[in-house]
N, C-alpha and C. Protein backbone atom coordinates (compact mmCIF):
# COMPACT_ATOMS: atom_id res chain seq x y z
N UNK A 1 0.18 7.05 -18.98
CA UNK A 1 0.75 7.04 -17.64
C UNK A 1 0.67 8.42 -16.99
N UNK A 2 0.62 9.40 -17.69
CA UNK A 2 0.59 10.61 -17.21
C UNK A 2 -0.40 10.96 -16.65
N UNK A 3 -1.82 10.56 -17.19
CA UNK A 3 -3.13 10.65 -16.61
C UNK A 3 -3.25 10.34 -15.32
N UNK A 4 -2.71 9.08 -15.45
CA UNK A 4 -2.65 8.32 -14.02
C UNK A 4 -1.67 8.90 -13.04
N UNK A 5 -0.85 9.48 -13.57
CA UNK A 5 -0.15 10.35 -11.94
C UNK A 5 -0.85 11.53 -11.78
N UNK A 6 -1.28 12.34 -12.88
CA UNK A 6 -2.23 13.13 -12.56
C UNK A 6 -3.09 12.89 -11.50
N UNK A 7 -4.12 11.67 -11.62
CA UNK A 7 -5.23 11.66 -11.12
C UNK A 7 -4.55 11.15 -9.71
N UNK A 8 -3.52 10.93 -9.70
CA UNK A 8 -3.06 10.16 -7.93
C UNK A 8 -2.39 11.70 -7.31
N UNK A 9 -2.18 12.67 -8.03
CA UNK A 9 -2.03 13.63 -7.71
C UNK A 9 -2.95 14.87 -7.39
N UNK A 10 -4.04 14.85 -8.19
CA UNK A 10 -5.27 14.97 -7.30
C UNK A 10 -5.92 14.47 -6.38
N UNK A 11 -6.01 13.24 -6.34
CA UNK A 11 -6.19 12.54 -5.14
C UNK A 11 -5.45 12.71 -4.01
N UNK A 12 -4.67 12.90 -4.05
CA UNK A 12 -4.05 13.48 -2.54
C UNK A 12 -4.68 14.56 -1.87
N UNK A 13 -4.68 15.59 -2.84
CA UNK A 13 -5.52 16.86 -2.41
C UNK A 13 -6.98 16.50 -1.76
N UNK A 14 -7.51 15.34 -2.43
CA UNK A 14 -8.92 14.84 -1.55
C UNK A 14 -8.70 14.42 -0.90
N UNK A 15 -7.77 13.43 -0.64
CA UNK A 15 -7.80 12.28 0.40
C UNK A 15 -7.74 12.73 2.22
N UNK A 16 -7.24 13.96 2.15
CA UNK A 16 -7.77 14.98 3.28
C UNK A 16 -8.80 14.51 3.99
N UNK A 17 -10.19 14.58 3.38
CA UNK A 17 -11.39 14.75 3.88
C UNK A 17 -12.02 13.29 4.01
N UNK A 18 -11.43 12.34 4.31
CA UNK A 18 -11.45 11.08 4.67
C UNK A 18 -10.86 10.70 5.71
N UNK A 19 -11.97 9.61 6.58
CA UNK A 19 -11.44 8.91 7.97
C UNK A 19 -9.50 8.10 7.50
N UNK A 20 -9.81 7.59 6.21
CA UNK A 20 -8.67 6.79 5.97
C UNK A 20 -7.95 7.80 4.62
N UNK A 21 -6.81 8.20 4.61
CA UNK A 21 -5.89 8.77 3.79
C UNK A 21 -5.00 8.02 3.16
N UNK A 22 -5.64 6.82 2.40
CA UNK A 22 -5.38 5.98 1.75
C UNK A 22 -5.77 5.73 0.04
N UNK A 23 -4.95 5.91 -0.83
CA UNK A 23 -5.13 6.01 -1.75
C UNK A 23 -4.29 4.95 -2.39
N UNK A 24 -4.75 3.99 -3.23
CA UNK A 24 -3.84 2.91 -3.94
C UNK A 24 -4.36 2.62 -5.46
N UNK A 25 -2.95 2.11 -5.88
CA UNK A 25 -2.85 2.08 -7.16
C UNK A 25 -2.20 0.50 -7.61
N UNK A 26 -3.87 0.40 -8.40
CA UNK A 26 -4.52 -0.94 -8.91
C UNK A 26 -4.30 -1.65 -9.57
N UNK A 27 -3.45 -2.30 -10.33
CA UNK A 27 -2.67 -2.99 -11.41
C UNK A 27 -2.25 -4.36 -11.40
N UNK A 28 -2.04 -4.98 -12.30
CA UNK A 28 -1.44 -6.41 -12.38
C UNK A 28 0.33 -6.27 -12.29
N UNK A 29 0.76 -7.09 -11.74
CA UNK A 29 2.09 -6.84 -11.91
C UNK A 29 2.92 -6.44 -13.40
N UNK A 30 3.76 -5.91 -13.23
CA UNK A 30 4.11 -5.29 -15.00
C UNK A 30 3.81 -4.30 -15.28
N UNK A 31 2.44 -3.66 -15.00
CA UNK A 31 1.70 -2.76 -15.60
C UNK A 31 2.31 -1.11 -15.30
N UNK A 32 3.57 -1.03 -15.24
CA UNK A 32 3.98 0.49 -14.74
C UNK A 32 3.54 1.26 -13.45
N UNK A 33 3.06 0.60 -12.72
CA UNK A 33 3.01 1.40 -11.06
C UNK A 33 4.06 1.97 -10.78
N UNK A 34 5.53 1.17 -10.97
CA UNK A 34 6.77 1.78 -9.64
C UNK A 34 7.29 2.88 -10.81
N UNK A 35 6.89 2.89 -12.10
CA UNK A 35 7.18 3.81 -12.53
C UNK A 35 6.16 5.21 -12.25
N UNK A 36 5.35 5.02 -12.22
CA UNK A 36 4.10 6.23 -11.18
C UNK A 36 4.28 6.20 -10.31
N UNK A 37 4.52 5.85 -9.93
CA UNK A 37 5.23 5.90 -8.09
C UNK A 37 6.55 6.89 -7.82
N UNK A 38 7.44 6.55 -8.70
CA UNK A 38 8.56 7.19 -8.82
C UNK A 38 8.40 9.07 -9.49
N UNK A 39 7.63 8.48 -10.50
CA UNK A 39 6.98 10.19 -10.97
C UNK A 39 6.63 11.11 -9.67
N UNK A 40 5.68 10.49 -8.80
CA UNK A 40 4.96 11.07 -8.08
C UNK A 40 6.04 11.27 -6.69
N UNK A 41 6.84 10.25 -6.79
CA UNK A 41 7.95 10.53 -5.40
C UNK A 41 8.59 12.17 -5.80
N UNK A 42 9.35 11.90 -7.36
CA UNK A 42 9.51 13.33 -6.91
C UNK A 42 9.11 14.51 -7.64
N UNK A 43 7.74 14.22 -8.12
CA UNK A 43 7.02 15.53 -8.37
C UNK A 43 6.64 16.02 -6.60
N UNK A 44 5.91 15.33 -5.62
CA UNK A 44 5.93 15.93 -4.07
C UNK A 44 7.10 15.67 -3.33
N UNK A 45 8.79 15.05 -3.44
CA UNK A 45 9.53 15.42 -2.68
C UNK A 45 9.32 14.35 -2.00
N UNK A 46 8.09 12.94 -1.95
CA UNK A 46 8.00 12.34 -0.69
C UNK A 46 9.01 10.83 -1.06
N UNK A 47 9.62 10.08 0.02
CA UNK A 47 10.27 8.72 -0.11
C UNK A 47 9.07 7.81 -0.69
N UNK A 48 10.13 6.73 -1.78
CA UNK A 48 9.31 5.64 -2.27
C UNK A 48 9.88 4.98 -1.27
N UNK A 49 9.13 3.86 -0.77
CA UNK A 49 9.28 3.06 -0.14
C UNK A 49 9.49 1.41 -0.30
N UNK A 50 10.27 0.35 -0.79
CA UNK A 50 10.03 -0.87 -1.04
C UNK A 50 9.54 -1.72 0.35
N UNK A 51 8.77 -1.60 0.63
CA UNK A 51 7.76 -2.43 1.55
C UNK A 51 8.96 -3.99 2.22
N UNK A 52 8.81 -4.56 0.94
CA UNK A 52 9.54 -6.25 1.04
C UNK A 52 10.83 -5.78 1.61
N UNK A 53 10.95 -5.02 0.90
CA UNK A 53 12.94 -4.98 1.51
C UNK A 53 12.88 -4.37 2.65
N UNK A 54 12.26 -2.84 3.13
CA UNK A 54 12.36 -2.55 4.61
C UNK A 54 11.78 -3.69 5.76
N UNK A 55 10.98 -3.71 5.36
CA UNK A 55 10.71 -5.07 6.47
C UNK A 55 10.55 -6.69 6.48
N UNK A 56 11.17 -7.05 5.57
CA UNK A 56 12.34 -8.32 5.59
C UNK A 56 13.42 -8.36 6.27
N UNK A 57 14.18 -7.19 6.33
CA UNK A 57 14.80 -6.85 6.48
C UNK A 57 14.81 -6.82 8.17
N UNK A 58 13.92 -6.63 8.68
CA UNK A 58 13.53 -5.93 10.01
C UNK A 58 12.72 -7.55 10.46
N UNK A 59 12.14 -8.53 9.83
CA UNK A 59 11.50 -9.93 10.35
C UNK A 59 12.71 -10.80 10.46
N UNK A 60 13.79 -10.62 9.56
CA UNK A 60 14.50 -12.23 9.17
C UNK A 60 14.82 -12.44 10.11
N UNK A 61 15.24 -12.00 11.39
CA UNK A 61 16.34 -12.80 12.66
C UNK A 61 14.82 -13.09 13.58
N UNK A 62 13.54 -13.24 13.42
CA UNK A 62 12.56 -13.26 14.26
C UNK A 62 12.07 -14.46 13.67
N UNK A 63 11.46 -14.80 14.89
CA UNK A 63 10.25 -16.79 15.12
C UNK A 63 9.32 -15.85 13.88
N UNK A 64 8.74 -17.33 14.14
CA UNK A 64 7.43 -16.79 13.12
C UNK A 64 6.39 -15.82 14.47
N UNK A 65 5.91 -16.45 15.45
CA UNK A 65 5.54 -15.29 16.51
C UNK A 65 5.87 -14.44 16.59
N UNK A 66 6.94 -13.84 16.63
CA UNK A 66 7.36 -12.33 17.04
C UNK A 66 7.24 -11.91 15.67
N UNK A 67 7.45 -12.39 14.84
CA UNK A 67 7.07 -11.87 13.24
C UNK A 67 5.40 -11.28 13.33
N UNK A 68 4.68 -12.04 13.49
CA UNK A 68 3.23 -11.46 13.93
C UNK A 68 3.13 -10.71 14.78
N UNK A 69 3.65 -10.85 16.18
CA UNK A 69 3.23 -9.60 16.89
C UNK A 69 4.11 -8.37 16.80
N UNK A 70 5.20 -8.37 15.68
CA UNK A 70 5.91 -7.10 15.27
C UNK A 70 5.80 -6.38 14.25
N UNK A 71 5.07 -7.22 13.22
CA UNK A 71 4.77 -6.43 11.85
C UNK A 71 4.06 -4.61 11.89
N UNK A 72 2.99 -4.84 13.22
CA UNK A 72 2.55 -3.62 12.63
C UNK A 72 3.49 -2.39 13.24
N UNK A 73 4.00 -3.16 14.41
CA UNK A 73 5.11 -1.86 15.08
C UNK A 73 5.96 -1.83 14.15
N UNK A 74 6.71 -2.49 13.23
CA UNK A 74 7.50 -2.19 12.00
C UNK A 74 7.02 -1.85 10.97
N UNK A 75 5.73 -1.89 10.70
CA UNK A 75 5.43 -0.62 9.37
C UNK A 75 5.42 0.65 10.05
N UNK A 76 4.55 0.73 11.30
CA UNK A 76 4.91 2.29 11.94
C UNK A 76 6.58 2.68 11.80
N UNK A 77 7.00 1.70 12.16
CA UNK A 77 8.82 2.82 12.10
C UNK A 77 8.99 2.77 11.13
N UNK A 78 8.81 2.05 10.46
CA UNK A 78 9.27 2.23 8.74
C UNK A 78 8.53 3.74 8.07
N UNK A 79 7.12 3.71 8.39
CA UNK A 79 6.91 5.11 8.50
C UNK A 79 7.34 6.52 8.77
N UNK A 80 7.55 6.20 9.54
CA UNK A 80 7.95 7.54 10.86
C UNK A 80 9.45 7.55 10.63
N UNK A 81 10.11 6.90 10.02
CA UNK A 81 11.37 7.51 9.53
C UNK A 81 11.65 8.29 8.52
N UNK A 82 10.31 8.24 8.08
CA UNK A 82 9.83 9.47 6.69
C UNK A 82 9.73 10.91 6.84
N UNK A 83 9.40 10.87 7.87
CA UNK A 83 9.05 12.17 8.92
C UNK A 83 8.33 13.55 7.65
N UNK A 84 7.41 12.38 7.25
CA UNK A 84 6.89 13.50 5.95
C UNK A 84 4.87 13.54 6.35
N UNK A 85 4.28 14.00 5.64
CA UNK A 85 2.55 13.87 5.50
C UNK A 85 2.22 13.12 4.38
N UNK A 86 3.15 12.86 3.61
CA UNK A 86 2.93 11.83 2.66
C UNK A 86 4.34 10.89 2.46
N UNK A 87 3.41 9.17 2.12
CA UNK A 87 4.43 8.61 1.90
C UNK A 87 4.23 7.29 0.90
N UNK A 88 4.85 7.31 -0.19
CA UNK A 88 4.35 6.36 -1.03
C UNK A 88 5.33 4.98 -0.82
N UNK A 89 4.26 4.22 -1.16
CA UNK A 89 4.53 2.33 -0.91
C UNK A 89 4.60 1.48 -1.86
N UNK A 90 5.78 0.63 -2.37
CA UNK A 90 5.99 -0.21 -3.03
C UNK A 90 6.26 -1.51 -3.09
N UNK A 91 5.60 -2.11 -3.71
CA UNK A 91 6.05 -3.80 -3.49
C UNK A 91 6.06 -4.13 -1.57
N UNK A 92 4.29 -4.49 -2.17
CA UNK A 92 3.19 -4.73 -0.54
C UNK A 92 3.45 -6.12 -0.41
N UNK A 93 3.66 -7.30 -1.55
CA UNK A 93 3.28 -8.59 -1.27
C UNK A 93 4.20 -8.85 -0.25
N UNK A 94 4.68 -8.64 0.73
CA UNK A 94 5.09 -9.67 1.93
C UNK A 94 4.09 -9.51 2.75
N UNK A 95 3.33 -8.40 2.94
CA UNK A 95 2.00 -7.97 3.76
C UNK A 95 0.66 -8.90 3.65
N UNK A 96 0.76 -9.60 2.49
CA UNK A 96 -0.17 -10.52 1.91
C UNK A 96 0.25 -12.27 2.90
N UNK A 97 1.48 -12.74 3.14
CA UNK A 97 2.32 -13.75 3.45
C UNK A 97 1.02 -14.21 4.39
N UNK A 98 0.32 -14.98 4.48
CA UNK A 98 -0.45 -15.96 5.40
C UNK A 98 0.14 -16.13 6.67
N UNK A 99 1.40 -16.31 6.31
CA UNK A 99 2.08 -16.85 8.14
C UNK A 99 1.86 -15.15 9.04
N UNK A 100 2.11 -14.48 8.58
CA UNK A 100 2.17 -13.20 8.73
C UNK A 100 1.00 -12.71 10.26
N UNK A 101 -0.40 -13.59 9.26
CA UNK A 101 -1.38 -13.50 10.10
C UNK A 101 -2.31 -12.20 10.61
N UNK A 102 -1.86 -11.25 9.25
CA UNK A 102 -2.49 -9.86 9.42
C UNK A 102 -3.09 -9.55 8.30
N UNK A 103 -4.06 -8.68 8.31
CA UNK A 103 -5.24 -7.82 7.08
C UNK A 103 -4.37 -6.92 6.32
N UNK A 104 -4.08 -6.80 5.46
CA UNK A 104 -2.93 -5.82 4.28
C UNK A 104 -3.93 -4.82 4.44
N UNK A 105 -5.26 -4.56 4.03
CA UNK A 105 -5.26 -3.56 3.70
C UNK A 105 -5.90 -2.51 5.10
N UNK A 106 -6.16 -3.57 6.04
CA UNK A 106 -5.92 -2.98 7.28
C UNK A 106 -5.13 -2.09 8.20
N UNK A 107 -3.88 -3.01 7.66
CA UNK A 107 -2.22 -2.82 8.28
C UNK A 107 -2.72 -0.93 7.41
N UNK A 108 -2.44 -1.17 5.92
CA UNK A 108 -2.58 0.21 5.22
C UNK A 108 -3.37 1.34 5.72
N UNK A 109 -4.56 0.96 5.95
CA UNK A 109 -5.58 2.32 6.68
C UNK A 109 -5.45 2.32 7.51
N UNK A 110 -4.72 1.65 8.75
CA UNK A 110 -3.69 1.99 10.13
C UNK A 110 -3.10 3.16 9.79
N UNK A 111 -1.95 2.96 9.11
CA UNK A 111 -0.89 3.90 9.01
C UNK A 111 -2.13 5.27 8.32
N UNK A 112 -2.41 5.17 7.54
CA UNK A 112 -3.06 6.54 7.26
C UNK A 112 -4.07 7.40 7.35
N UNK A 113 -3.91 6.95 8.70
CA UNK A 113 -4.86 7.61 9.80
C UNK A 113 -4.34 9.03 10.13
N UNK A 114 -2.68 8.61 9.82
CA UNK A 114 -1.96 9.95 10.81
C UNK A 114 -0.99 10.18 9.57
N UNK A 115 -1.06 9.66 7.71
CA UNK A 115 -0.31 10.32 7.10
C UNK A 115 -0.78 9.54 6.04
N UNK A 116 -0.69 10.74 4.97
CA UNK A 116 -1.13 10.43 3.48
C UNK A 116 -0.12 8.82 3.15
N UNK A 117 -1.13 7.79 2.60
CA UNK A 117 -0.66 6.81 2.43
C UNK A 117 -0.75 6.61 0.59
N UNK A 118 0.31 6.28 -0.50
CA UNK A 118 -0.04 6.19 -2.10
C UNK A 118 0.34 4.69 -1.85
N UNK A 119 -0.31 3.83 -2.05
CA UNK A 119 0.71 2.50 -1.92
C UNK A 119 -0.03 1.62 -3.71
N UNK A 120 1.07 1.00 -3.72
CA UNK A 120 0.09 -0.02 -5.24
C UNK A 120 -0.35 -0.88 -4.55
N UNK A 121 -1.28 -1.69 -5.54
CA UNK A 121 -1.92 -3.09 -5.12
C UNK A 121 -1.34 -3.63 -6.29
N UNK A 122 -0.96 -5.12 -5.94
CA UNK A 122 -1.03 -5.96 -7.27
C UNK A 122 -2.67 -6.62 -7.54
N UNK A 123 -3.35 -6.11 -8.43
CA UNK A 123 -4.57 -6.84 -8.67
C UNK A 123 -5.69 -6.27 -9.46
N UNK A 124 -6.62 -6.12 -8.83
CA UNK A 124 -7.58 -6.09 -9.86
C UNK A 124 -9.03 -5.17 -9.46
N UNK A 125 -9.68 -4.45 -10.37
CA UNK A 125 -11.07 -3.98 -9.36
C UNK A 125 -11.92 -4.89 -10.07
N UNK A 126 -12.89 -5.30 -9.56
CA UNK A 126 -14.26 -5.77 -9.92
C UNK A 126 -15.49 -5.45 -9.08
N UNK A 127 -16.62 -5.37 -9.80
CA UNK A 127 -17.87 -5.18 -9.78
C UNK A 127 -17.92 -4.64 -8.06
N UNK A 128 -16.84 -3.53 -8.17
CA UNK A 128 -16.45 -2.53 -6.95
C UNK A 128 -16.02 -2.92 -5.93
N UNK A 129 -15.15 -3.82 -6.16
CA UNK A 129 -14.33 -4.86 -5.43
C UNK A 129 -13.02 -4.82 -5.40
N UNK A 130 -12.64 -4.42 -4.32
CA UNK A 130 -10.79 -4.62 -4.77
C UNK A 130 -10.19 -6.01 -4.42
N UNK A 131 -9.42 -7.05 -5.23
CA UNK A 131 -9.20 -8.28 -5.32
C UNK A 131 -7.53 -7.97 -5.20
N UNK A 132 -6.84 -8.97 -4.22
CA UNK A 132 -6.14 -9.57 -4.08
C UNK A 132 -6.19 -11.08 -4.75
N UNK A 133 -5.03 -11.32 -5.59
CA UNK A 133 -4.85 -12.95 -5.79
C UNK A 133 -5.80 -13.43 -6.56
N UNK A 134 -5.94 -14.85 -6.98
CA UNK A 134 -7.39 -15.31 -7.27
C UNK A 134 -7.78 -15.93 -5.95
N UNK A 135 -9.22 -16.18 -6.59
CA UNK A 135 -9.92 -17.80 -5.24
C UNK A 135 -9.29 -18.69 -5.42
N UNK A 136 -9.28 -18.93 -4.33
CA UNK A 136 -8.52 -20.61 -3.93
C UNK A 136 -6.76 -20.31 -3.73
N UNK A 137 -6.02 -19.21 -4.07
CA UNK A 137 -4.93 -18.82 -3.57
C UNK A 137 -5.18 -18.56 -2.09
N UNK A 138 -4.07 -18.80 -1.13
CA UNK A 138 -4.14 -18.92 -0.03
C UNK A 138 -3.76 -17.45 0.45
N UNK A 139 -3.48 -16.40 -0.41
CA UNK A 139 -3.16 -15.01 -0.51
C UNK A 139 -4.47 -14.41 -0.91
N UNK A 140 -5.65 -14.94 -1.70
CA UNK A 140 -6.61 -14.11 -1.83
C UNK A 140 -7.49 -13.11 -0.67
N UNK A 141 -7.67 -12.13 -1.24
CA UNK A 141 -8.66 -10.96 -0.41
C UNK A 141 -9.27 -10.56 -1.47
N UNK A 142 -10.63 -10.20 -0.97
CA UNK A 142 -11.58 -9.24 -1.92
C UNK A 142 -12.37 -8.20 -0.80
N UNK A 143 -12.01 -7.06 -0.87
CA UNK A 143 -12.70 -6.04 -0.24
C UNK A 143 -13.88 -4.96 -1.10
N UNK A 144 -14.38 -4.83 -0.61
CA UNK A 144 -15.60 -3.63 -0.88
C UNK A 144 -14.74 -2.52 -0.82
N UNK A 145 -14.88 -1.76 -2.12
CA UNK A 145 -14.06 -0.17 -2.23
C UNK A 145 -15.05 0.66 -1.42
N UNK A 146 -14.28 1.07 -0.18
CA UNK A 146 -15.33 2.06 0.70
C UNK A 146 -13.92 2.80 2.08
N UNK A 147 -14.24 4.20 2.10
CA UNK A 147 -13.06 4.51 3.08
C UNK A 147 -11.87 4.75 2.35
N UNK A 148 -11.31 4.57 0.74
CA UNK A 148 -9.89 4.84 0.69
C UNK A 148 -10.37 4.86 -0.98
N UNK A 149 -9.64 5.36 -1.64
CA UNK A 149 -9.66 6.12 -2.95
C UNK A 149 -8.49 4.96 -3.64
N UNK A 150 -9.22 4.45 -4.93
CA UNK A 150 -8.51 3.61 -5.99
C UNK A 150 -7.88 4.22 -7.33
N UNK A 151 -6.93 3.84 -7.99
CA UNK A 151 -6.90 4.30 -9.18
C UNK A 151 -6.29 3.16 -10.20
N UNK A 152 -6.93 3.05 -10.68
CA UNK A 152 -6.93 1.85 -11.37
C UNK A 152 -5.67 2.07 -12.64
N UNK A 153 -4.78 0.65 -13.09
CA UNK A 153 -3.90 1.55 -14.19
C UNK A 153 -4.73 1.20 -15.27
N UNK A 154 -6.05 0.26 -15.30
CA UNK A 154 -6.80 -0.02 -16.48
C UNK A 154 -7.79 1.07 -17.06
């Protein structure tokens, strides 16, 4: 585990010199992320963030419409109450929610355009692929690793 905050701790120092300042950390659920997460909150001083709970929190009294057209203005404030250059992200799956009607890892290289983003993924890399879910889950994504820096806990 140490390796692995290491290397997310170098990675920050790169992630500079990229359009997207997005760096995530790759794992199956279980696999010790929020415990690297937590290392790394306060080896740099920056807020962990639980994703589900700040903005659940911020959807429940909303339609399912205004839930879609508010999500991304509520990850920005959820942001920007950080008032930091870095900010690490935990427990993404409500970002995944279908009704939702938005790109997760989109929503993600939004925000870290304008601030170091560490967030986990629950999932998997393949044949340079970052996977959400399996096929045929109504939650699946598979993206091409390109634009944002992975670290796998495998």
């Amino acid at each position: 585990m140490e390796s692995i905050t290491s290397q997310i701790l170098s990675k920050i120092d790169e992630v500079h010199q990229l359009y997207y300042r997005l760096i995530l950390l790759v794992g199956p659920a279980g696999s010790g992320k929020t415990n690297i997460m937590k290392q790394i909150s306060i080896n740099k001083s920056s807020p962990l963030i639980n994703v589900n709970f700040s903005l659940s929190r911020r959807l429940l009294d909303l339609s399912e419409r205004k839930r879609i057209l508010k999500l991304p203005d509520f990850i920005s404030e959820i942001i920007d109450l950080t008032n930091g250059d870095l900010v690490l992200l935990d427990n993404i799956e409500l970002l995944f929610d279908v009704r939702l009607k938005h790109d997760p890892l989109r929503l993600l290289q939004g925000i870290s355009r304008n601030v170091t983003v560490v967030s986990t993924w629950n999932g998997s890399i393949t044949s340079g692929h970052l996977i959400y879910a399996s096929p045929g889950h109504p939650e699946y994504h598979r993206y091409p690793i390109e634009s944002f820096l992975v670290v796998s806990m495998r």
